[in-house]
Protein backbone atom coordinates (compact mmCIF):
# COMPACT_ATOMS: atom_id res chain seq x y z
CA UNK A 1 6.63 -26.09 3.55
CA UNK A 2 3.95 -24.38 1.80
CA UNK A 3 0.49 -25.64 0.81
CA UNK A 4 -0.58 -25.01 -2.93
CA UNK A 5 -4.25 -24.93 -2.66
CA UNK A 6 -5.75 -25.13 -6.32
CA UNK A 7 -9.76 -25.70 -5.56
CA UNK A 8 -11.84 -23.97 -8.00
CA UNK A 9 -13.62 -22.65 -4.40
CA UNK A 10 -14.05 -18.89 -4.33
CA UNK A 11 -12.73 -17.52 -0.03
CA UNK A 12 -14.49 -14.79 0.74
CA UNK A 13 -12.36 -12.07 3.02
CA UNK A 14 -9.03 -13.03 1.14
CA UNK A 15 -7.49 -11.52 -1.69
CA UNK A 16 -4.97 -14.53 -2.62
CA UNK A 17 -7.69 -17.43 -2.78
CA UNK A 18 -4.39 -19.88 -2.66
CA UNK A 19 -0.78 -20.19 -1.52
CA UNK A 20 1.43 -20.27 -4.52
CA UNK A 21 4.65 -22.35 -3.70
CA UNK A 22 7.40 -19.94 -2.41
CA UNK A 23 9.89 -19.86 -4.77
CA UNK A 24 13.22 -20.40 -2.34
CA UNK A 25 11.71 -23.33 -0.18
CA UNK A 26 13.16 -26.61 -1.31
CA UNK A 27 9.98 -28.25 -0.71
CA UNK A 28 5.75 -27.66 -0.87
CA UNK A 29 3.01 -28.99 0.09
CA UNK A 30 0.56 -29.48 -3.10
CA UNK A 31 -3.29 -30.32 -3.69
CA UNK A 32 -3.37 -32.39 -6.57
CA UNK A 33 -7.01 -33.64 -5.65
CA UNK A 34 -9.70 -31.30 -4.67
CA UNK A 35 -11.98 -33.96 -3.19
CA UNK A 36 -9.19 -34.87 -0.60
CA UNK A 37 -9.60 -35.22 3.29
CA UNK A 38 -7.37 -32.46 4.46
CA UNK A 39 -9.95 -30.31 5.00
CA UNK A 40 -7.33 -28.67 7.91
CA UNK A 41 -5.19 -27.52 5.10
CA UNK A 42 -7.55 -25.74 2.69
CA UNK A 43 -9.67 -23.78 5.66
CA UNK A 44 -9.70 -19.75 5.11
CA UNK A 45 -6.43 -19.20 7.42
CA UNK A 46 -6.27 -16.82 11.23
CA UNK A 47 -4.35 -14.41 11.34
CA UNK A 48 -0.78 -14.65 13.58
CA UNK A 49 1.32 -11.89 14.23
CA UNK A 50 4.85 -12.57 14.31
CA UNK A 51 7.66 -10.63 16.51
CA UNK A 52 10.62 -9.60 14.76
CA UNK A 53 13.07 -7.49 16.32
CA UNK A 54 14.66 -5.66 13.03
CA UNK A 55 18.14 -3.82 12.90
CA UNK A 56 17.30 -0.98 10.77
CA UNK A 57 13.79 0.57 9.71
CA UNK A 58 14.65 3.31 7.17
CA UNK A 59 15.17 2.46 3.97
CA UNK A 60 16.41 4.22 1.00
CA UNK A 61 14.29 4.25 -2.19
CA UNK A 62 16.69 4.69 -5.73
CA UNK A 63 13.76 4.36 -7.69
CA UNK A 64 12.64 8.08 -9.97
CA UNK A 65 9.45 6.24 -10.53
CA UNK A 66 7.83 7.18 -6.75
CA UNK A 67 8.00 10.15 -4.95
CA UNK A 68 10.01 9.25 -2.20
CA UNK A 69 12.99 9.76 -0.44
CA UNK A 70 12.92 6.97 2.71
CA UNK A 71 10.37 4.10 3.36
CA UNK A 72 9.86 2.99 6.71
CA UNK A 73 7.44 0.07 7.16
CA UNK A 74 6.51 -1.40 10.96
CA UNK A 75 5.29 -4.28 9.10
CA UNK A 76 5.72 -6.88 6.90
CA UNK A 77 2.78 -8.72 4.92
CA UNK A 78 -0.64 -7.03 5.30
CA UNK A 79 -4.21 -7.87 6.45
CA UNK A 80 -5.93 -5.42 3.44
CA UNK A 81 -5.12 -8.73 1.36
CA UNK A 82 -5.26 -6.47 -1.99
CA UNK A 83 -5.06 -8.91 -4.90
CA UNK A 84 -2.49 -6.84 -7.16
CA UNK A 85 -0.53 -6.00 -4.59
CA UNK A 86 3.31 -5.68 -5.41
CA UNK A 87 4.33 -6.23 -2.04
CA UNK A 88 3.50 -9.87 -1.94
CA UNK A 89 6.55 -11.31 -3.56
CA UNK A 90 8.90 -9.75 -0.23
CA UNK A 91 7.12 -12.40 2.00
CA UNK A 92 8.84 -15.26 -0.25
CA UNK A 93 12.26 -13.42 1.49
CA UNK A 94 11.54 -14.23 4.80
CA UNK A 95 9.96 -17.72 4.25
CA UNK A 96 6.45 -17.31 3.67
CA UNK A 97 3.67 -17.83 0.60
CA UNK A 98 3.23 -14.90 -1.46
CA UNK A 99 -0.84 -15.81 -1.45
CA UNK A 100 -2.56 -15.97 2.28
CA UNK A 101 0.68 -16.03 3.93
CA UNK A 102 1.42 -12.31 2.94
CA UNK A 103 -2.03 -11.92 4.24
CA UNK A 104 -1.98 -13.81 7.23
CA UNK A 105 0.74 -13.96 8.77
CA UNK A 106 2.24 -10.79 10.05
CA UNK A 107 5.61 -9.43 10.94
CA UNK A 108 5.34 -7.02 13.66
CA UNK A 109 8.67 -4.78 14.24
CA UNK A 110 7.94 -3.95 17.76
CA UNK A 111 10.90 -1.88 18.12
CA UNK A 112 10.48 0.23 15.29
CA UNK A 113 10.13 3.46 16.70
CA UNK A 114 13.33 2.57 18.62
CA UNK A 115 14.99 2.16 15.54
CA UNK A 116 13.68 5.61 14.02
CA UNK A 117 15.24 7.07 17.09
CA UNK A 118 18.11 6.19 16.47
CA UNK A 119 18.54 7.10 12.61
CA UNK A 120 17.41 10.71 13.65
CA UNK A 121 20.14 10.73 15.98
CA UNK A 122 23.13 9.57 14.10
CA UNK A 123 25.57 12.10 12.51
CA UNK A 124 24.73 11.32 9.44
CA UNK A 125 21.17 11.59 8.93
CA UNK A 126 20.56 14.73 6.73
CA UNK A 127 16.76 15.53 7.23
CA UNK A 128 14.85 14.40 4.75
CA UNK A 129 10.75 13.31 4.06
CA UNK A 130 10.16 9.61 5.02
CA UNK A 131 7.06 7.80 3.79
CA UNK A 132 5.34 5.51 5.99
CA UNK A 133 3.71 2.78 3.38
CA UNK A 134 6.06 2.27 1.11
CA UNK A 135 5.80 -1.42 1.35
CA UNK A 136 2.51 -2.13 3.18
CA UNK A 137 0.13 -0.50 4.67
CA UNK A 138 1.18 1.38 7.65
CA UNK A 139 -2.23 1.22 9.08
CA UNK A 140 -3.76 -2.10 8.24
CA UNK A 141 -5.47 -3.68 10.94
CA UNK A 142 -2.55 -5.29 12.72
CA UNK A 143 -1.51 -1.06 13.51
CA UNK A 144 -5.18 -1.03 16.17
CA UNK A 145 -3.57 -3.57 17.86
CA UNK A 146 0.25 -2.83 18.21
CA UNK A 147 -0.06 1.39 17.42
CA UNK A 148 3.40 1.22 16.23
CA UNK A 149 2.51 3.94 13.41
CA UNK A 150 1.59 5.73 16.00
CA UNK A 151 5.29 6.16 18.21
CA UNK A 152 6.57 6.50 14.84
CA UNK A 153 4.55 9.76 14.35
CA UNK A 154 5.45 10.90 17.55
CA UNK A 155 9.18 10.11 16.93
CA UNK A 156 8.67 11.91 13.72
CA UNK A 157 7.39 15.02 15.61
CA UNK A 158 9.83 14.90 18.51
CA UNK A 159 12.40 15.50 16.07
CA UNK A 160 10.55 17.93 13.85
CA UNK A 161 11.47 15.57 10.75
CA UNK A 162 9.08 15.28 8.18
CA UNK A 163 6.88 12.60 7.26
CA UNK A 164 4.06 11.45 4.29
CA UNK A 165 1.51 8.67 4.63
CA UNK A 166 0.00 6.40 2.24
CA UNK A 167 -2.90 4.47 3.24
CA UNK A 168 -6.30 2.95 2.27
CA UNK A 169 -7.62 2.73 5.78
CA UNK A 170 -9.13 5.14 7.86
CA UNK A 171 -7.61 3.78 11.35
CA UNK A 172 -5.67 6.96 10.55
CA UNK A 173 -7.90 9.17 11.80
CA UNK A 174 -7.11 8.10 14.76
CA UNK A 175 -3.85 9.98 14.97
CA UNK A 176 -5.23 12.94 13.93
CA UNK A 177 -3.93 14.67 17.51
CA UNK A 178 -0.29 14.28 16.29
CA UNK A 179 -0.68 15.07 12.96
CA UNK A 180 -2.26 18.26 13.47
CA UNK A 181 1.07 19.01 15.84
CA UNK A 182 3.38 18.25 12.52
CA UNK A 183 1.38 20.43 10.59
CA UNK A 184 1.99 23.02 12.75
CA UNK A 185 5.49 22.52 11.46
CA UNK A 186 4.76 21.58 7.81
CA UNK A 187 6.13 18.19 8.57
CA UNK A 188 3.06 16.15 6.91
CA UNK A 189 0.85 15.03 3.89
CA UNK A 190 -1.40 12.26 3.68
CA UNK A 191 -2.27 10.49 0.19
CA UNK A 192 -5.45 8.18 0.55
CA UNK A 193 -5.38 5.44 -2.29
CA UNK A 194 -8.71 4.81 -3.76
CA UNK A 195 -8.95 2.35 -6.41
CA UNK A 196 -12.79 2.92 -7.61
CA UNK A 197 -16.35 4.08 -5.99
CA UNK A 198 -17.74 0.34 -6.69
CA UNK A 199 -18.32 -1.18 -3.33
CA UNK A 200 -18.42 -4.44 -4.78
CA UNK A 201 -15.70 -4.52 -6.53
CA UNK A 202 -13.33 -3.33 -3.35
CA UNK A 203 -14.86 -6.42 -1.20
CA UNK A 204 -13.45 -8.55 -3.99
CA UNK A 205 -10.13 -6.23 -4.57
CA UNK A 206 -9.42 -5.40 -1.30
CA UNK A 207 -11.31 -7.27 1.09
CA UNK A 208 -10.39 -5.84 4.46
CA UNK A 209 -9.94 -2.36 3.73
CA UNK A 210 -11.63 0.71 4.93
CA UNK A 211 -14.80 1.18 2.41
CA UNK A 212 -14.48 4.05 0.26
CA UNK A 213 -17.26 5.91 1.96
CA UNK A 214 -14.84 5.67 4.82
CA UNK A 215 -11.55 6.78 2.67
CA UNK A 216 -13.43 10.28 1.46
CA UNK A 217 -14.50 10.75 4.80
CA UNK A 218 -10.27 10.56 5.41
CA UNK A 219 -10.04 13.26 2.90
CA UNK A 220 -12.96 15.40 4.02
CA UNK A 221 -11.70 15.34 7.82
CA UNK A 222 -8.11 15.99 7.11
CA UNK A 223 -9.20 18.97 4.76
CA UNK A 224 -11.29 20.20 7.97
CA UNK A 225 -7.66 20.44 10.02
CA UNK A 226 -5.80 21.96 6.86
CA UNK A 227 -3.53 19.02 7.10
CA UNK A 228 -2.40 18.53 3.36
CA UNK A 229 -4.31 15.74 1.62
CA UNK A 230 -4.78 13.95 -1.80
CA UNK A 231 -5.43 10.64 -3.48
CA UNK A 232 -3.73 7.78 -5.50
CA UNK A 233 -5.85 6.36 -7.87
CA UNK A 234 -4.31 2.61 -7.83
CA UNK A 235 -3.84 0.73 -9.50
CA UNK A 236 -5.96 1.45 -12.62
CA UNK A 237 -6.53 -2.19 -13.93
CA UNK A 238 -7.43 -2.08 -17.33
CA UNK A 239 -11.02 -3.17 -18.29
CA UNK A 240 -11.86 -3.45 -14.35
CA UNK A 241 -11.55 -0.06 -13.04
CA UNK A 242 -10.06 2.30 -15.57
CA UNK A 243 -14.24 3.69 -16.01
CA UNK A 244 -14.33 4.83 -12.77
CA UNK A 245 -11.34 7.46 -12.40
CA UNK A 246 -13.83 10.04 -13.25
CA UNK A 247 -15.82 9.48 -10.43
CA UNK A 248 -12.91 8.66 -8.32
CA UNK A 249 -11.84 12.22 -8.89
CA UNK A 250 -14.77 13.97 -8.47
CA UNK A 251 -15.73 12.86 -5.06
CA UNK A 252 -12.25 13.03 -3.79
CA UNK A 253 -12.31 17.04 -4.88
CA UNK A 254 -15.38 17.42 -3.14
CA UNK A 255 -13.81 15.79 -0.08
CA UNK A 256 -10.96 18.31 -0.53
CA UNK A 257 -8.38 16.35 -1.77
CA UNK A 258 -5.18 19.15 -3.21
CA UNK A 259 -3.57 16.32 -4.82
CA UNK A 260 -4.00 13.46 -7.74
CA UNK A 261 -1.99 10.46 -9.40
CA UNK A 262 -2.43 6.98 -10.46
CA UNK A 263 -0.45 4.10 -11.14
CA UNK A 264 -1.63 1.13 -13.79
CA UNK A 265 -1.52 -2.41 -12.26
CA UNK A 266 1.94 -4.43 -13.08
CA UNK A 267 1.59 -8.28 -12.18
CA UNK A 268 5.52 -9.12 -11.18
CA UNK A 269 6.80 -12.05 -10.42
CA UNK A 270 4.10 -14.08 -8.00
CA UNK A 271 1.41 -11.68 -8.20
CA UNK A 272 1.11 -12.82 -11.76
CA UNK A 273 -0.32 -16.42 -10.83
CA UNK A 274 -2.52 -15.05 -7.63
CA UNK A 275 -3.65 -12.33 -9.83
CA UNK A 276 -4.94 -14.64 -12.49
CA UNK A 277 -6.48 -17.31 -10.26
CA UNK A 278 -8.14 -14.63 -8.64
CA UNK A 279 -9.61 -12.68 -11.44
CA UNK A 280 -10.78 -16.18 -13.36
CA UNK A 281 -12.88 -16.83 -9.95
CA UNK A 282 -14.10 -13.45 -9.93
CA UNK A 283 -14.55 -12.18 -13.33
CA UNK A 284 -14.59 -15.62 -15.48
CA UNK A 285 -16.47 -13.79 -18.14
CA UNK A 286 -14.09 -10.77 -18.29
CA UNK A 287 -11.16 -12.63 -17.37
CA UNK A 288 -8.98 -12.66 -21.15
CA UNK A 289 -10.31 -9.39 -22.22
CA UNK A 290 -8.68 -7.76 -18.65
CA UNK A 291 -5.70 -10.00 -19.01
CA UNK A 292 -4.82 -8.63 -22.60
CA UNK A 293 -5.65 -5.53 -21.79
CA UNK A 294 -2.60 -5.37 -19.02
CA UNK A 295 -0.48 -6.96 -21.19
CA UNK A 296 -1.14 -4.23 -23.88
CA UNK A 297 0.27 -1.24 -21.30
CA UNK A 298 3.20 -3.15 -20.60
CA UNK A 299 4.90 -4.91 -24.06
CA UNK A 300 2.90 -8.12 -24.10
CA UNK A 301 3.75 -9.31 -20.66
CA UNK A 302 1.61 -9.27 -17.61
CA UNK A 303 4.51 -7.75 -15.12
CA UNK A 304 6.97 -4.77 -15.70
CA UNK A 305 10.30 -3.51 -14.33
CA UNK A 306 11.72 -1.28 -17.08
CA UNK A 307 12.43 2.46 -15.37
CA UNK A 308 10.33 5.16 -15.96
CA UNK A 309 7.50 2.90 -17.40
CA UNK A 310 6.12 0.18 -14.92
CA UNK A 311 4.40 2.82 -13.02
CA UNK A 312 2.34 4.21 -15.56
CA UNK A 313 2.94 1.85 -18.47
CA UNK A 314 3.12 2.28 -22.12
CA UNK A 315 1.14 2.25 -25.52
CA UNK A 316 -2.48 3.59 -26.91
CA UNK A 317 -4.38 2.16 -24.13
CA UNK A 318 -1.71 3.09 -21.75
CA UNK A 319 -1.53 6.68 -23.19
CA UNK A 320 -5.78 6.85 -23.28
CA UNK A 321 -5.34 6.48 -19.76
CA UNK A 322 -2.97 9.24 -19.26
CA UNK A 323 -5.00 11.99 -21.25
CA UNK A 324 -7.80 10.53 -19.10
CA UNK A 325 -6.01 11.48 -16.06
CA UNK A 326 -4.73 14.43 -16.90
CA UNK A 327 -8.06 15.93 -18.32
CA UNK A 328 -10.20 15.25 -15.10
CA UNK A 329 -7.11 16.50 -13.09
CA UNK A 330 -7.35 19.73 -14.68
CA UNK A 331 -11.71 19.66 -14.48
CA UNK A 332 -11.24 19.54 -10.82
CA UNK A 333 -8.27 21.76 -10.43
CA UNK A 334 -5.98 19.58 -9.02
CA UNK A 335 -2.03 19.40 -8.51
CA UNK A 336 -2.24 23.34 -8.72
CA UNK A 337 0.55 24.03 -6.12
CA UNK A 338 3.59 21.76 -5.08
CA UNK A 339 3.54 20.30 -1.35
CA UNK A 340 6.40 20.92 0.09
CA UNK A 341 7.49 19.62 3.80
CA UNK A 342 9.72 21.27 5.68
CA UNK A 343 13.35 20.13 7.30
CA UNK A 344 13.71 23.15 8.75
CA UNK A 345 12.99 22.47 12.00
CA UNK A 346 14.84 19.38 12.46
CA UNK A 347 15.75 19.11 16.07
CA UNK A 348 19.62 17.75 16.14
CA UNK A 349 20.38 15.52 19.12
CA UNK A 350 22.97 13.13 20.30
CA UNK A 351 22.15 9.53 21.09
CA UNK A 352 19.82 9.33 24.97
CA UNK A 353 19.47 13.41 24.72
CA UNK A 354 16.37 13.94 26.14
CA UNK A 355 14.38 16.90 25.50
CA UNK A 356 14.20 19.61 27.88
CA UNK A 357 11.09 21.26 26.73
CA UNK A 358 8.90 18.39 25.83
């Protein structure tokens, strides 16, 4: 059962300021009056990790619109509690709210770097880059706790297979030990997402990320240890953010970032609703204007799942973005040389083969 909180009251520290109704439970638990007496079910929410033990970690991504092969993901839901996230409607799968549930209540799969063991070892795995973060962040908060990112690194480098990061958090400095062992290998690359320079606006956005002071310093340290770096301006949300990919650029060259992209915000499916609430909280003045801006880039609708366009969208606005992009990307001399990771080194083993040499 899942509570639908609509209070017009604005929680600070949460990106989903409700829990939307999950769209597979039969029934829901809904606040028609705001001035009721169940104050226990409207209170900002802890956060409770839940075990899962999971069958299989790597999974294949079909999709030409991202740059990646495999997505491995040691959890489900995240504590960043990003308002635009895509990820949210995958928590309505096992149960859960798309709005502080995906935020709050966290699947932990404590065996995961069991399970990457075991893909490395079996006949069939052709090596091949996997990306940690394809579905959440791989090193929100929960990862200081349970350091599961962390045995999957060092799975990745006991078999010499190659692996790229996506994160907003700087907890991955942490690992920078093991990473600087896989680049002795040219088994890694690290993309920081940064979505603007405005402080402000990332304690609304993303309320319990690193602070983007903290995400150059990422770039800047990794640069320092020649471990290949770059940034993913995302998402660019129309008539919010889409001012500051100048600056977003220019810092992140000066912190030594190789690498640029973006992706434009796409509202799918529950996001829509959380997105809205949110943003009429926030930004009640701005509010329409942002709205129709979104639904410009995407063919009058709010979310988008056409191939080859929901990434990067369509239209004049969409395509003022793009020349945008692309101009600043060629001021700061980005994207000048392809990263390429290496499978050469793959170490082949059979199932409980230990290594000799390690």
């Amino acid at each position: 059962m899942v509570l639908n909180d609509t209070n017009d009251e604005y929680t600070k520290g949460r990106g989903a300021q409700y829990n939307p109704a999950n769209k597979f439970a039969s029934q829901s638990y809904i606040r028609d009056f705001a001035e009721g007496i169940d104050d226990w079910e409207v209170n900002t929410p802890k956060t409770t990790y839940l075990q899962e033990t999971s069958k299989g970690i790597a999974n294949k991504v079909p999709s030409f619109d991202v740059p990646m092969q495999w997505s491995v993901n040691p959890y489900q839901g995240c504590e960043h509690g990003c308002i635009y996230c895509y990820a949210r409607p995958t928590h309505e799968f096992l149960g859960y709210s798309a709005g502080t549930d995906f935020e709050s209540k966290i699947v932990v799969k404590h065996n995961a770097a069991e399970l990457l063991r075991q893909t490395f070892t079996n006949a069939n795995w052709k090596p091949e880059t996997i990306s940690l973060s394809g579905n959440t962040d791989c090193y929100q908060p929960a990862e200081r706790k349970f350091k599961l990112t962390r045995e999957l690194l060092k799975v990745c480098l006991e078999f010499k297979n190659p692996v790229a990061i996506v994160t907003k958090n700087a907890l991955v400095l942490r690992d920078l030990d093991i990473l600087q062992e896989l680049q002795k290998y040219n088994l890694i690359q690290v993309t920081t997402s940064i979505t603007s320079t405005n402080e402000k606006l990332r304690l609304q956005l993303e309320p319990r990320t690193s602070t983007y002071a903290d995400r150059f310093k990422i770039l800047e340290i990794l640069n320092q240890h020649q471990i290949p770096t770059g940034i993913l301006n995302a998402p660019i949300i129309p008539g919010l953010n889409d001012t500051d990919i100048h600056d977003v650029l220019k810092r992140a060259k000066e912190a030594g970032a190789q690498w640029a992209d973006y992706t434009i915000v796409r509202l799918n499916g529950s996001v829509e609703p959380l997105f809205i609430d949110w943003l009429q909280k926030t930004f009640p003045d701005k509010a329409s204007k942002i709205l129709n801006l979104i639904r410009e880039v995407h063919c009058g609708q709010l979310g988008d799942t056409r191939p080859g366009k929901r990434i990067t969208g369509d239209g004049t606005f969409a395509d003022i973005i793009h020349q945008q992009f692309k101009l600043y990307q060629k001021k700061y001399n980005y994207n000048t040389e392809d990263i390429v990771l290496s499978t050469e080194h793959f170490v082949r083993r059979k199932p409980g083969q230990l290594d000799l040499f390690a």
